[in-house]
PDB file of N, CA and C in Angstrom:
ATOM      1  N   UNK A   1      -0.972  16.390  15.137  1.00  0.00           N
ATOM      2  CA  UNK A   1      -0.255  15.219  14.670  1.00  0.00           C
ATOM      3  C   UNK A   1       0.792  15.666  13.647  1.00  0.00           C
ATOM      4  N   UNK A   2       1.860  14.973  13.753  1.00  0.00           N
ATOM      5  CA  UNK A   2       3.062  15.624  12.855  1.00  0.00           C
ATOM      6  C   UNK A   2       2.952  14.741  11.642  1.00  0.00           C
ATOM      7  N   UNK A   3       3.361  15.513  10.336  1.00  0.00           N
ATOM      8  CA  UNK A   3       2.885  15.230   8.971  1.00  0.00           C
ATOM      9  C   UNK A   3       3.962  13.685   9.127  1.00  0.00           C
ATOM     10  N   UNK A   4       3.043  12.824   8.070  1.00  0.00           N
ATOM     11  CA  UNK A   4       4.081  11.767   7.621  1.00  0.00           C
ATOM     12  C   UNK A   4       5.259  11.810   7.162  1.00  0.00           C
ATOM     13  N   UNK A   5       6.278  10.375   8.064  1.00  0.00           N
ATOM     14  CA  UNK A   5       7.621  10.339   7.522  1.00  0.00           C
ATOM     15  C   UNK A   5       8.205   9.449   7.214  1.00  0.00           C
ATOM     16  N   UNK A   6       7.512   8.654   6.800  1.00  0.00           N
ATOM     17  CA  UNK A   6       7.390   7.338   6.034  1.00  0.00           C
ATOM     18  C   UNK A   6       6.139   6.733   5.202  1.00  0.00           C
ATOM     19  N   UNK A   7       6.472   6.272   4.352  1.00  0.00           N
ATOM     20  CA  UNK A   7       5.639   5.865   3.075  1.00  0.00           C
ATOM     21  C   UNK A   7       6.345   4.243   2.982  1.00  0.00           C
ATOM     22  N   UNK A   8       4.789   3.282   2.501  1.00  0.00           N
ATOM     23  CA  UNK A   8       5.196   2.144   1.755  1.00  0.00           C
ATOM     24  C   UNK A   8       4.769   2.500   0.249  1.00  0.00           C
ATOM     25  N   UNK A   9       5.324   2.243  -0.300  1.00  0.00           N
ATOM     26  CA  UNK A   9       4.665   2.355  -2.096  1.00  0.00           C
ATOM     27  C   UNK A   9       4.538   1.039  -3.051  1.00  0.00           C
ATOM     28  N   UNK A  10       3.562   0.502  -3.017  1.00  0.00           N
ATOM     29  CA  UNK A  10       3.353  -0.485  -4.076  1.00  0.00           C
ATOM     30  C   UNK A  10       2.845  -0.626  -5.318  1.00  0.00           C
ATOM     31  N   UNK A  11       3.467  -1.292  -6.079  1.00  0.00           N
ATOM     32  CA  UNK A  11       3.435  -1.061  -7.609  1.00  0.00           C
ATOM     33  C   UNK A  11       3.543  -2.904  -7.984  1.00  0.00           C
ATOM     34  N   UNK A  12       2.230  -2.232  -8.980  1.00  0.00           N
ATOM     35  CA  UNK A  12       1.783  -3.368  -9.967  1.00  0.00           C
ATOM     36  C   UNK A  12       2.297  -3.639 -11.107  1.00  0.00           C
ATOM     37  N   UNK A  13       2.810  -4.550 -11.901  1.00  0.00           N
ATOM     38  CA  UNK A  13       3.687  -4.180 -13.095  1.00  0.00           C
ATOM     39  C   UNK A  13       2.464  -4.121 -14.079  1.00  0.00           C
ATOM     40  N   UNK A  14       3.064  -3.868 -15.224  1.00  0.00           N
ATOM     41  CA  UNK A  14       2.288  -3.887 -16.901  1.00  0.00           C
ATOM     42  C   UNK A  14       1.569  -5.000 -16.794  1.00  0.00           C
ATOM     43  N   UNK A  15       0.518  -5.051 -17.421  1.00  0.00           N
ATOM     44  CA  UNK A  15       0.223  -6.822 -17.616  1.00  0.00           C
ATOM     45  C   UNK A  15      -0.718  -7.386 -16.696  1.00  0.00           C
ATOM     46  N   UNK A  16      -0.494  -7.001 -15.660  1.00  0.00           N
ATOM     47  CA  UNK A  16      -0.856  -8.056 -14.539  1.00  0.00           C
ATOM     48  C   UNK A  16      -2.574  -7.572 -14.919  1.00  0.00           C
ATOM     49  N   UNK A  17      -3.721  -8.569 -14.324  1.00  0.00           N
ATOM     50  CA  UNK A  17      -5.042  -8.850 -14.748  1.00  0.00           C
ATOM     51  C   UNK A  17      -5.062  -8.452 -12.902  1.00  0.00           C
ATOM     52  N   UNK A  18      -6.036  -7.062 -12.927  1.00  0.00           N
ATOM     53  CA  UNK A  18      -5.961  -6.683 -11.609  1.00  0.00           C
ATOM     54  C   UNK A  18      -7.542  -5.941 -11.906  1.00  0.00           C
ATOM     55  N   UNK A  19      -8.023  -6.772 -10.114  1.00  0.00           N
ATOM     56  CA  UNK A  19      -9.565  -6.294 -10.334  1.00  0.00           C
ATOM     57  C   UNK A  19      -9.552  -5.046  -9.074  1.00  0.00           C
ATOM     58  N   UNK A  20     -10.126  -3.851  -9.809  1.00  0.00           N
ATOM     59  CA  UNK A  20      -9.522  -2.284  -9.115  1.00  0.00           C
ATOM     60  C   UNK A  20     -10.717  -2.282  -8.260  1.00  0.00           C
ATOM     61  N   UNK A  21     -11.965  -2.469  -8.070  1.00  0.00           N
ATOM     62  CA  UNK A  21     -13.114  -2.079  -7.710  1.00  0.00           C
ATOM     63  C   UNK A  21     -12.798  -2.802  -6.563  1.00  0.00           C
ATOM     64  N   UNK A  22     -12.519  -4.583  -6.881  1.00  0.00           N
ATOM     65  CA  UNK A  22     -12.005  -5.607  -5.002  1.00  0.00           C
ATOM     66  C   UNK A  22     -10.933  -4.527  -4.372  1.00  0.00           C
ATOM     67  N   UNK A  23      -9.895  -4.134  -5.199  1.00  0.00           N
ATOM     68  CA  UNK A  23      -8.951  -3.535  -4.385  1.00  0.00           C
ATOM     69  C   UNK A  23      -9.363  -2.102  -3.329  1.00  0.00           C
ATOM     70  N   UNK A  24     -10.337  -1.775  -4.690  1.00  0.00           N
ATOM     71  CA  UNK A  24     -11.019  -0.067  -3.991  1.00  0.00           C
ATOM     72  C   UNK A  24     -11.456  -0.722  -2.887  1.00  0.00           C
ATOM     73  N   UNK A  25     -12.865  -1.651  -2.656  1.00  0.00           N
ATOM     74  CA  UNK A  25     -13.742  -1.868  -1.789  1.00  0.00           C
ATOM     75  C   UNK A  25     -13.666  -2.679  -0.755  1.00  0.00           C
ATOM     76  N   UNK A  26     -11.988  -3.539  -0.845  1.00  0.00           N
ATOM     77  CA  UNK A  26     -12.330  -4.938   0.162  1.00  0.00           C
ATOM     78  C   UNK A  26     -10.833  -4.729   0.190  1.00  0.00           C
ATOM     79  N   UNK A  27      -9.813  -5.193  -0.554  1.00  0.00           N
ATOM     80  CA  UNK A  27      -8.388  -5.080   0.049  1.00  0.00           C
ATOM     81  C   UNK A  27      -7.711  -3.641   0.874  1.00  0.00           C
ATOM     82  N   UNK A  28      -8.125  -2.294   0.519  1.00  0.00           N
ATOM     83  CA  UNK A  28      -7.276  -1.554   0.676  1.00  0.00           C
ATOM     84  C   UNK A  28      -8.127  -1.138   2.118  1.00  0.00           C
ATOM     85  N   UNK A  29      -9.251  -1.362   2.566  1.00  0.00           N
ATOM     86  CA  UNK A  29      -9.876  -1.001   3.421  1.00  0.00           C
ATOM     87  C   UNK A  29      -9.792  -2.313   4.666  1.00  0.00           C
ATOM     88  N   UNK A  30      -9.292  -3.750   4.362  1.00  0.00           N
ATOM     89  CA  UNK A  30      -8.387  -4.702   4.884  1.00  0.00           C
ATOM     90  C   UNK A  30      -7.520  -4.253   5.572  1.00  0.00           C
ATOM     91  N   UNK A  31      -6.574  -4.004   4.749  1.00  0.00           N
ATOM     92  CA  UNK A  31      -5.289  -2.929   5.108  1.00  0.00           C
ATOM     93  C   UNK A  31      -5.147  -2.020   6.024  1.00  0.00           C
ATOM     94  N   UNK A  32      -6.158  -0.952   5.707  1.00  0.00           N
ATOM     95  CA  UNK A  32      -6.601   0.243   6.969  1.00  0.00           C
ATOM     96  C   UNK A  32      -7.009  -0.369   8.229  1.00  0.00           C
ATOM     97  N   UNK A  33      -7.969  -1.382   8.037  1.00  0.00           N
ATOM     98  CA  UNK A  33      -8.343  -1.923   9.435  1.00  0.00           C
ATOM     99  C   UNK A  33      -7.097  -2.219  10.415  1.00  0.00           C
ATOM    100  N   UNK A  34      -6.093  -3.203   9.530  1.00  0.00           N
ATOM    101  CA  UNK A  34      -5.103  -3.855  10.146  1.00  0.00           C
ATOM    102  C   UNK A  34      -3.848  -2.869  10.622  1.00  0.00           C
ATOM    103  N   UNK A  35      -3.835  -1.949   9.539  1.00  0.00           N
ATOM    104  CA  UNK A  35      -2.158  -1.192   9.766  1.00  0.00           C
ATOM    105  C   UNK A  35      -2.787  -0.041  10.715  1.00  0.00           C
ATOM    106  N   UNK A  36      -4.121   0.999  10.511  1.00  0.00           N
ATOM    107  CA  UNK A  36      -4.168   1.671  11.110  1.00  0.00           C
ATOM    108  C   UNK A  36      -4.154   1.846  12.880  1.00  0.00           C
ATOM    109  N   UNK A  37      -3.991   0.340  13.676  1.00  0.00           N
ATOM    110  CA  UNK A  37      -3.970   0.553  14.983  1.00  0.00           C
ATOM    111  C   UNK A  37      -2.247   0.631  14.815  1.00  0.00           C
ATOM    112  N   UNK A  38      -1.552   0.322  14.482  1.00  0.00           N
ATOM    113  CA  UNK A  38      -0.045   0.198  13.904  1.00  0.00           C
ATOM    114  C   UNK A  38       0.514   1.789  13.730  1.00  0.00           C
ATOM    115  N   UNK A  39      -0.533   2.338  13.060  1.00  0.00           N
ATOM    116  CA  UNK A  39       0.305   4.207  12.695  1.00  0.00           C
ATOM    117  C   UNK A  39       0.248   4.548  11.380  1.00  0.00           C
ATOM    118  N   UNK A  40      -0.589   3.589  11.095  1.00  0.00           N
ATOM    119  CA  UNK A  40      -1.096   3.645   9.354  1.00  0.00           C
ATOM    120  C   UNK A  40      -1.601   5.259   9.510  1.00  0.00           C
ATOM    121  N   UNK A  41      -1.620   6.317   8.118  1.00  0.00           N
ATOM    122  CA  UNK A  41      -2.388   7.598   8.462  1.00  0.00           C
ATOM    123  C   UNK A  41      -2.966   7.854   7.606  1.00  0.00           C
ATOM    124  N   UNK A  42      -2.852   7.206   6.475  1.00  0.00           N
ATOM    125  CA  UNK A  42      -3.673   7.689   4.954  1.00  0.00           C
ATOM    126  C   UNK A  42      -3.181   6.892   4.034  1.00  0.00           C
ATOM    127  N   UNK A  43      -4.054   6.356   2.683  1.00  0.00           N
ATOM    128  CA  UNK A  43      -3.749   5.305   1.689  1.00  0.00           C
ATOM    129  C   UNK A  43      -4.491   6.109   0.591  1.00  0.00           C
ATOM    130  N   UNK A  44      -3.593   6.126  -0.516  1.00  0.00           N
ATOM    131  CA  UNK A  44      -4.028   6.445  -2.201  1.00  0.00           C
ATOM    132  C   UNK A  44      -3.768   5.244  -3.142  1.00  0.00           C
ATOM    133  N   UNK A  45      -4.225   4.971  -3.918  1.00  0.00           N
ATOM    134  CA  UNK A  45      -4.311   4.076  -4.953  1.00  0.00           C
ATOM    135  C   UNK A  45      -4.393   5.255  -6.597  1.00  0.00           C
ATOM    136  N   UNK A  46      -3.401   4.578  -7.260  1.00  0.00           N
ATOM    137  CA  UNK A  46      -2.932   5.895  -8.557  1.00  0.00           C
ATOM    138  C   UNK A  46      -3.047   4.496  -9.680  1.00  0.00           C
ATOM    139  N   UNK A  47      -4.040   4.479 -10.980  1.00  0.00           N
ATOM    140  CA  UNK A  47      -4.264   3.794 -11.529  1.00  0.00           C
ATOM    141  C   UNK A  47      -2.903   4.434 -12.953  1.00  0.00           C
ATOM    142  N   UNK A  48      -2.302   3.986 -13.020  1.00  0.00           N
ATOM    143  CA  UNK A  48      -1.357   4.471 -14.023  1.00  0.00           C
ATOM    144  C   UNK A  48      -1.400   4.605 -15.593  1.00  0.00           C
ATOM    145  N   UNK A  49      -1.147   5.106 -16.705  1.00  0.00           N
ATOM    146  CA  UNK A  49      -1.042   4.901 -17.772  1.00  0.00           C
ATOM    147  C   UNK A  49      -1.436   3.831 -18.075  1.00  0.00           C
ATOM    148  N   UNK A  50      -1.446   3.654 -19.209  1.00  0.00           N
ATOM    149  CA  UNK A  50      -1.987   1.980 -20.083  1.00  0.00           C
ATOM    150  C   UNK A  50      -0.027   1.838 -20.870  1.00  0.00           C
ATOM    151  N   UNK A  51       0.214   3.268 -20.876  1.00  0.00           N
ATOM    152  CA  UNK A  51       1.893   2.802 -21.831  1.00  0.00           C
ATOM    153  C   UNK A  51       2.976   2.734 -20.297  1.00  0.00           C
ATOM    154  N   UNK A  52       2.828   2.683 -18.982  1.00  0.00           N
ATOM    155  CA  UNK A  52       3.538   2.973 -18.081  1.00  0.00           C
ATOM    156  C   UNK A  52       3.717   1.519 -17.625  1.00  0.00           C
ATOM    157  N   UNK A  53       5.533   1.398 -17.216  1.00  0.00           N
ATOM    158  CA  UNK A  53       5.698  -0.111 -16.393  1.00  0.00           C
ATOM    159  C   UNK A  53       4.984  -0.371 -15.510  1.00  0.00           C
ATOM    160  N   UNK A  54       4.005  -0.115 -14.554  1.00  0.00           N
ATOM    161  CA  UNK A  54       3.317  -0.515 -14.083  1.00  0.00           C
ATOM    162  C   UNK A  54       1.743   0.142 -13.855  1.00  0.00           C
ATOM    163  N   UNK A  55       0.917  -0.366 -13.828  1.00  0.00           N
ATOM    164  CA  UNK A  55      -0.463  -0.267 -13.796  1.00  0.00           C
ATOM    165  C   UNK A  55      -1.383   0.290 -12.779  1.00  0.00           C
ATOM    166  N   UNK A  56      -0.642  -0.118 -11.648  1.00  0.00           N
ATOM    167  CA  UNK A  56      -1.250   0.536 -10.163  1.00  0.00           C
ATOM    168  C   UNK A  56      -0.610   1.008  -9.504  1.00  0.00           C
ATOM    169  N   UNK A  57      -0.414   1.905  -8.667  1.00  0.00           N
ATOM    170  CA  UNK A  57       0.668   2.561  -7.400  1.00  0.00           C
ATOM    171  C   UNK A  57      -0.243   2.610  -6.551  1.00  0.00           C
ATOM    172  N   UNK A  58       0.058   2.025  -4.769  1.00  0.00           N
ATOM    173  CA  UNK A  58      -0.699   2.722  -4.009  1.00  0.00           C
ATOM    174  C   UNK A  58       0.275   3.057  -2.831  1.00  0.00           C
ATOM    175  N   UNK A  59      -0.191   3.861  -2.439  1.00  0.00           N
ATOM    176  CA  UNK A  59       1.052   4.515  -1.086  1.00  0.00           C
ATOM    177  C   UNK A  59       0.414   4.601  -0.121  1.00  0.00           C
ATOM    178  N   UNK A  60       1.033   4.340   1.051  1.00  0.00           N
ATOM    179  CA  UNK A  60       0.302   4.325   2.574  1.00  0.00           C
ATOM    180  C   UNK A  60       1.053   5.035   3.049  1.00  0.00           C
ATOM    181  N   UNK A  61       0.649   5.691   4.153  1.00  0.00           N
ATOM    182  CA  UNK A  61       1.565   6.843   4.691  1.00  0.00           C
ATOM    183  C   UNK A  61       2.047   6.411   5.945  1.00  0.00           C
ATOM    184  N   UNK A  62       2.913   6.781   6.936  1.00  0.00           N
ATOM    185  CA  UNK A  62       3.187   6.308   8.259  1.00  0.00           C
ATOM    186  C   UNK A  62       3.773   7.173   8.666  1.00  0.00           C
ATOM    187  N   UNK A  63       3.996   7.719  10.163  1.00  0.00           N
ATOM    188  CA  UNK A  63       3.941   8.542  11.167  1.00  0.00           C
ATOM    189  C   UNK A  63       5.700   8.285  11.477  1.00  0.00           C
ATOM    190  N   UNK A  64       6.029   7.200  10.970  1.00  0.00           N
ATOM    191  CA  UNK A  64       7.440   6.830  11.576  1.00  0.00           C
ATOM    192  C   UNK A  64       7.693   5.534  10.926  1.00  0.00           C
ATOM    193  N   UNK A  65       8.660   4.870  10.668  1.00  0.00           N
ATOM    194  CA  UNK A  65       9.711   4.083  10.504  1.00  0.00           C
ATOM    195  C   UNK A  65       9.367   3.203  11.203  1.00  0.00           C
ATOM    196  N   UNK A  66       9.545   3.087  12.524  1.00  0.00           N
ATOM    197  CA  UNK A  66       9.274   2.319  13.759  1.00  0.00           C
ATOM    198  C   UNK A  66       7.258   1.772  13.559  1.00  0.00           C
ATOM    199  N   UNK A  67       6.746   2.455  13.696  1.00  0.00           N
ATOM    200  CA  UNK A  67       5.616   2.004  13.460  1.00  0.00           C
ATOM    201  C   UNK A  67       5.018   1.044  12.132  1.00  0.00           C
ATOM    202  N   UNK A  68       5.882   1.576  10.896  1.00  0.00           N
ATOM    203  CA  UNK A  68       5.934   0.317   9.722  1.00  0.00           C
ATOM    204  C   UNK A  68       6.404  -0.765  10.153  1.00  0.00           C
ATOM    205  N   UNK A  69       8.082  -0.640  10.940  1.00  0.00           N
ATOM    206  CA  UNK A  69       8.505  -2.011  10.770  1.00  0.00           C
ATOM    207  C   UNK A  69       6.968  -2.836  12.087  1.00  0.00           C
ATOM    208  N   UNK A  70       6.385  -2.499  13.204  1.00  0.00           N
ATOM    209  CA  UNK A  70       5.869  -3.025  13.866  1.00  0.00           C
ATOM    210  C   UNK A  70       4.707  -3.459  12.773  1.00  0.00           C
ATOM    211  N   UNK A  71       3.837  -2.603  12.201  1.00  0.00           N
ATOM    212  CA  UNK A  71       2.842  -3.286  11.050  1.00  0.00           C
ATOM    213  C   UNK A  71       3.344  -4.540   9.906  1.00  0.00           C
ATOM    214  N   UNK A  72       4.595  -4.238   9.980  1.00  0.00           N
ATOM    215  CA  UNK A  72       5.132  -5.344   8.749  1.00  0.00           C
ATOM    216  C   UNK A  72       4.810  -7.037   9.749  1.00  0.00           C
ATOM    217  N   UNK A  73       5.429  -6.414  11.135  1.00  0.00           N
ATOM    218  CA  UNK A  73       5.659  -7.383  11.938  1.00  0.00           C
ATOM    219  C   UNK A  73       4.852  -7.894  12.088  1.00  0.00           C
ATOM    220  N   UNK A  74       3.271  -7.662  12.203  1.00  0.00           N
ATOM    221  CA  UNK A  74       2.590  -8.098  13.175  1.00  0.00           C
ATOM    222  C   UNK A  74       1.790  -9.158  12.697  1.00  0.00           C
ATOM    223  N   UNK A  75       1.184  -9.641  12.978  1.00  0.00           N
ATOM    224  CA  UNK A  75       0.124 -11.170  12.636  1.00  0.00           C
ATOM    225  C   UNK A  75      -0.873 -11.006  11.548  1.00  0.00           C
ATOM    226  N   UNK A  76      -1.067  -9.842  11.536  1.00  0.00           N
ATOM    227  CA  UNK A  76      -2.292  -9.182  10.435  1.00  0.00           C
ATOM    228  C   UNK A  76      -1.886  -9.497   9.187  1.00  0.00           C
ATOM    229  N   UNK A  77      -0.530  -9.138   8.663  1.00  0.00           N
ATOM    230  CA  UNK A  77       0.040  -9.194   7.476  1.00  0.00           C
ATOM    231  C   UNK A  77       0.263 -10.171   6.772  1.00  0.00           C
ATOM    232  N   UNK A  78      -0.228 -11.230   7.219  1.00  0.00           N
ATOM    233  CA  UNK A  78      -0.361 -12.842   6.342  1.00  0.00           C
ATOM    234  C   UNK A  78      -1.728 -12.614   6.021  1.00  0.00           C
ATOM    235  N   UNK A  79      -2.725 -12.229   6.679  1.00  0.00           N
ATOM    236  CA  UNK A  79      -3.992 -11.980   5.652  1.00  0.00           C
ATOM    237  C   UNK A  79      -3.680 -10.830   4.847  1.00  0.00           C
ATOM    238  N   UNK A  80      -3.341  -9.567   4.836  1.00  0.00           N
ATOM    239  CA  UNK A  80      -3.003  -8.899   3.973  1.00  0.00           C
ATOM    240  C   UNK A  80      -2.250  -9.170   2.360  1.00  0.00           C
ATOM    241  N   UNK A  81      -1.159  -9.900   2.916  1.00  0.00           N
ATOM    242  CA  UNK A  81      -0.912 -10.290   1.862  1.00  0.00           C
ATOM    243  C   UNK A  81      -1.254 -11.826   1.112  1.00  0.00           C
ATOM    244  N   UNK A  82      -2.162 -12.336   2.087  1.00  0.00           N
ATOM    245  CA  UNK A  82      -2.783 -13.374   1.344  1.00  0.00           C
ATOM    246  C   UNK A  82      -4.536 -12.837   0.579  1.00  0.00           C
ATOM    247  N   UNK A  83      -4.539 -12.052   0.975  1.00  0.00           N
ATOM    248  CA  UNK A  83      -5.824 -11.437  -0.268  1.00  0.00           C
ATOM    249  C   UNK A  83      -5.286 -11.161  -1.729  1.00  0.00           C
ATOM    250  N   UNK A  84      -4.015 -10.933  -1.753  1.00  0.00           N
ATOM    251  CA  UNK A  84      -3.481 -10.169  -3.270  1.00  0.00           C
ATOM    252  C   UNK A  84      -3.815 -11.450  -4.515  1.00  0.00           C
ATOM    253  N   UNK A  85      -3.911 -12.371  -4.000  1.00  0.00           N
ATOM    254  CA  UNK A  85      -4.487 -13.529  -4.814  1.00  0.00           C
ATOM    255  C   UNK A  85      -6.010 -13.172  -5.514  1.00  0.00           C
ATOM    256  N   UNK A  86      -6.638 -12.010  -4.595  1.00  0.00           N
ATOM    257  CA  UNK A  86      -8.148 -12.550  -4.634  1.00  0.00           C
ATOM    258  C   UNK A  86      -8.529 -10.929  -5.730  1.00  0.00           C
ATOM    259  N   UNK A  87      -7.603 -10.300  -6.295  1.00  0.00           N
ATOM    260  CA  UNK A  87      -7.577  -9.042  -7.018  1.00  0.00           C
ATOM    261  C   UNK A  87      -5.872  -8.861  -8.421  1.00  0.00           C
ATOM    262  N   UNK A  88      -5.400  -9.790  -8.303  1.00  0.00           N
ATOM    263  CA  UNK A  88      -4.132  -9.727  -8.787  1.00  0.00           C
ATOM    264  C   UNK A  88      -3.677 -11.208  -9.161  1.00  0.00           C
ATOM    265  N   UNK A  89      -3.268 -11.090 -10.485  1.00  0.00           N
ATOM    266  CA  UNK A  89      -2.675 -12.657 -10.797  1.00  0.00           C
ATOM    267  C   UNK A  89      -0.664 -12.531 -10.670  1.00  0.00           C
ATOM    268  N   UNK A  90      -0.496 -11.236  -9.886  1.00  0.00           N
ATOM    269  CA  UNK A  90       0.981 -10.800  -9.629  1.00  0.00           C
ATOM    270  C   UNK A  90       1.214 -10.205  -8.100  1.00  0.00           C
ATOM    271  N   UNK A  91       2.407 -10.566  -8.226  1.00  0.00           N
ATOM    272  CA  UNK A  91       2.659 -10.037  -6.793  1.00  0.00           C
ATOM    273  C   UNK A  91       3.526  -9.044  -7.132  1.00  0.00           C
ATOM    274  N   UNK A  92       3.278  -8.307  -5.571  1.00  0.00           N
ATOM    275  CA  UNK A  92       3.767  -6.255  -6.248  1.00  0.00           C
ATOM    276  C   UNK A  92       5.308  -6.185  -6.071  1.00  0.00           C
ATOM    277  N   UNK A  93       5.661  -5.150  -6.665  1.00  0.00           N
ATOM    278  CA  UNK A  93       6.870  -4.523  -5.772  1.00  0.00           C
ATOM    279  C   UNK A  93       6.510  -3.995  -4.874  1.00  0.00           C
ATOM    280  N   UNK A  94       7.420  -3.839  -3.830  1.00  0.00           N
ATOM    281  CA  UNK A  94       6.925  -2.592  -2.823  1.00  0.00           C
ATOM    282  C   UNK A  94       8.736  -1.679  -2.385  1.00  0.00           C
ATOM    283  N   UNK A  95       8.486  -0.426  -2.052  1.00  0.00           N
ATOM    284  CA  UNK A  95       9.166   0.387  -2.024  1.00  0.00           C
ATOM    285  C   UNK A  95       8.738   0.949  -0.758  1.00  0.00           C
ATOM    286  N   UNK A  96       9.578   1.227   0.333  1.00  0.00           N
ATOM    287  CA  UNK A  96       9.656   1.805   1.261  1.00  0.00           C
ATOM    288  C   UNK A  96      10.845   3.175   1.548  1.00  0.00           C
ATOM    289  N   UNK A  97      10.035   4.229   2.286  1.00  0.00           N
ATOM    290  CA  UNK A  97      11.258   4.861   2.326  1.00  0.00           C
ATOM    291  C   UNK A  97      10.829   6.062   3.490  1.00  0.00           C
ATOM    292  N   UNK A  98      11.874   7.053   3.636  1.00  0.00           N
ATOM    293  CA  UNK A  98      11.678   8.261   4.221  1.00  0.00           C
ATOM    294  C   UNK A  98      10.938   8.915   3.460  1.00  0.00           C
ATOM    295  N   UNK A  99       9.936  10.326   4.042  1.00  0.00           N
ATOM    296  CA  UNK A  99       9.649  11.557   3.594  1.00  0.00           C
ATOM    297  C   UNK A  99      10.734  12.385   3.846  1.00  0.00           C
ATOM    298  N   UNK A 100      11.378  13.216   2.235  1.00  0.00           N
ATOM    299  CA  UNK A 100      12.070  14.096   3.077  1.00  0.00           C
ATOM    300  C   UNK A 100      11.712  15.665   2.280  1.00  0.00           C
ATOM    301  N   UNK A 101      10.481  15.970   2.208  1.00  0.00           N
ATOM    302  CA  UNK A 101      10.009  16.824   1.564  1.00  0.00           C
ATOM    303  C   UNK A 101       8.654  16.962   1.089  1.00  0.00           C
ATOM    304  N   UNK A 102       7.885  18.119   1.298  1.00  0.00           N
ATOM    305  CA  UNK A 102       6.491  17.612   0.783  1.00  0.00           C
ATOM    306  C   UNK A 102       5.650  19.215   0.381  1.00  0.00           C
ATOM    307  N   UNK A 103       4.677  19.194   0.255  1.00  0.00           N
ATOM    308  CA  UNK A 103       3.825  20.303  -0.009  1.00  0.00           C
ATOM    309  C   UNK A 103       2.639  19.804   0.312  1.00  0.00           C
ATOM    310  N   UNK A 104       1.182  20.661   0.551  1.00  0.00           N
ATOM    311  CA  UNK A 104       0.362  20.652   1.352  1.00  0.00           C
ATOM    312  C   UNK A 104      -0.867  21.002  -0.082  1.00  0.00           C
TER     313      UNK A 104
END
């Protein structure tokens, strides 16, 4: 399988009242269920500083471009993003982009 070449990255700002253990155990494994028939390939969650603009980062990896926009697309992603209610009193940024460089 050829390494990932696309990433979503989401970020929590400062502040926000975010329960990490729902996210560890029930949202981010939501997520995998739904994106991974899609081309989902791997998900990290990075709990950030206490002095840093935002609080959480998590990055999902993807195989291609084409396979995100189909996961963004698909029917799954209204429950996805209707759980963020049930761990978060904020809604994220998210950042999408190419890989164009990496180490192992």
């Amino acid at each position: 399988m050829p390494p990932p070449t696309y990433t979503l990255t989401i970020l929590y700002p400062a502040g926000t009242t975010f329960n990490m253990p729902y996210y560890l155990s029930t949202h981010m494994p939501l997520a995998e269920k739904h994106w991974k028939p899609y081309g989902a390939q791997s998900w990290k969650v990075v709990q950030l500083p206490h002095d840093a603009p935002y609080c959480v980062q998590a990055t999902v990896k993807w195989g291609s471009r084409e396979e995100f926009l189909k996961a963004l697309a698909g029917p799954e992603v209204e429950e996805i993003k209707g759980d963020v209610k049930n761990f978060s009193d904020r809604e994220p940024i998210m950042l999408v982009g190419e890989v164009v460089g990496s180490s192992s």
